[in-house]
Protein backbone atom coordinates (compact mmCIF):
# COMPACT_ATOMS: atom_id res chain seq x y z
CA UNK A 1 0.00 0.00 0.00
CA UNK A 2 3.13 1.91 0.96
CA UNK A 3 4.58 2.06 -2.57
CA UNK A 4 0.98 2.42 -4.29
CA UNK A 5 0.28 5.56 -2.53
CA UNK A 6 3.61 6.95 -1.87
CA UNK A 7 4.88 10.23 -4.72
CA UNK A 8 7.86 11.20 -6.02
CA UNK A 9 10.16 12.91 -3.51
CA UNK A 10 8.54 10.49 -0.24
CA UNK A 11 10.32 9.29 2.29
CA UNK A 12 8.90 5.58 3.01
CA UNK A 13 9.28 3.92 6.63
CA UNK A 14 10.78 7.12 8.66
CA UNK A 15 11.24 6.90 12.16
CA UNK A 16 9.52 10.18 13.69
CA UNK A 17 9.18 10.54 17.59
CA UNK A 18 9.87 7.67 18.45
CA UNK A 19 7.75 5.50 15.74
CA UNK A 20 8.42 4.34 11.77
CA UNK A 21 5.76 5.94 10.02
CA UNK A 22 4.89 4.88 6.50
CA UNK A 23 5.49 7.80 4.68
CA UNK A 24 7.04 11.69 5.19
CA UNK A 25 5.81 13.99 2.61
CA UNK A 26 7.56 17.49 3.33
CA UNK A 27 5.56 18.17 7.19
CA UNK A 28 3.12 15.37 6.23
CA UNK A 29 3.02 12.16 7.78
CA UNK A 30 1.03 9.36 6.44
CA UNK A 31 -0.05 6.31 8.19
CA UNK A 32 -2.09 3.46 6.12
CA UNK A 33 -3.24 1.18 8.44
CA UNK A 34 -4.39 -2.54 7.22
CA UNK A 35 -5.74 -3.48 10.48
CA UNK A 36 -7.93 -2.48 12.98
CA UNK A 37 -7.42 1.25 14.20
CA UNK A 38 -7.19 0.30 18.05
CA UNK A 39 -3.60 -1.08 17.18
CA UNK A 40 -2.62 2.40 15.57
CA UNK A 41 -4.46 4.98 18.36
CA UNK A 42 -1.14 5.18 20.61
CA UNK A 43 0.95 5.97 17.70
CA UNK A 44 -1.43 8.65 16.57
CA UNK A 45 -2.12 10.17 19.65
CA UNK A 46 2.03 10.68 19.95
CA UNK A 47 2.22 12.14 16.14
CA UNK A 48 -0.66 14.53 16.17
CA UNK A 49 0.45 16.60 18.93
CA UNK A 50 3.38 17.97 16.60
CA UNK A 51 2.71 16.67 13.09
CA UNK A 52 -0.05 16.65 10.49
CA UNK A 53 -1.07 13.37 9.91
CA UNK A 54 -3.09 11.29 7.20
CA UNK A 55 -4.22 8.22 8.11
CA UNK A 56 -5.25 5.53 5.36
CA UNK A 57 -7.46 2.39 5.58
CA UNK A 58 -6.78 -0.61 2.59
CA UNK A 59 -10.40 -1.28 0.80
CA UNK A 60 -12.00 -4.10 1.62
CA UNK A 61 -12.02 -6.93 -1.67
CA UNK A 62 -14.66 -7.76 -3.10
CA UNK A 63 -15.99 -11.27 -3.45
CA UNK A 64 -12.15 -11.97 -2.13
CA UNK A 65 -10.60 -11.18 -5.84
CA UNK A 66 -7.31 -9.42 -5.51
CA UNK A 67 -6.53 -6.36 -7.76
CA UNK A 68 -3.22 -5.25 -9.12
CA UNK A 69 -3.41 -1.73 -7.86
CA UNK A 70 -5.66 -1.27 -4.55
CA UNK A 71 -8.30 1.72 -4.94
CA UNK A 72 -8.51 4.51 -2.64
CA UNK A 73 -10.99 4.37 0.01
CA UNK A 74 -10.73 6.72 2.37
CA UNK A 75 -7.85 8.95 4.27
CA UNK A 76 -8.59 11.01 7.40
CA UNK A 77 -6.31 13.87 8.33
CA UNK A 78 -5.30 15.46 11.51
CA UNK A 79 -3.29 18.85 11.66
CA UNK A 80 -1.98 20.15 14.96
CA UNK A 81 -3.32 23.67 16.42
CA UNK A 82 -0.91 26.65 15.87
């Protein structure tokens, strides 16, 4: 998922605070979780206090057939108060 969504010029597995988050664009962090989101909230709550932070979910398949490139769901974001 990592390499599907990452752009030109992004850092992929970067350790920030403390944590490897998937990918750095410029301020931007971006997390793409593939499981539940209770095993991500700890990780979060440490990165949004000082970061802006996109957080992506994997699409669930449909009638279980795998595709080559995974769609886009969904992404949340979270930017820290000034």
């Amino acid at each position: 998922m990592e390499k599907w969504y990452a752009q030109s010029g992004d850092r992929v597995e970067v350790p920030v605070d403390g944590s490897i988050v998937d990918i750095v664009r410029g301020e931007l962090l971006v997390e793409i979780q593939t499981s539940n989101f209770a095993a991500i909230r700890r990780k979060l709550e440490k990165l949004i206090v000082n970061h802006p932070v996109r957080l992506g979910n994997r699409p669930a398949r449909k009638g279980g057939k795998k595709t080559r490139r995974p769609p886009a769901k969904w992404f949340l974001a979270w930017m820290p108060e000034s």
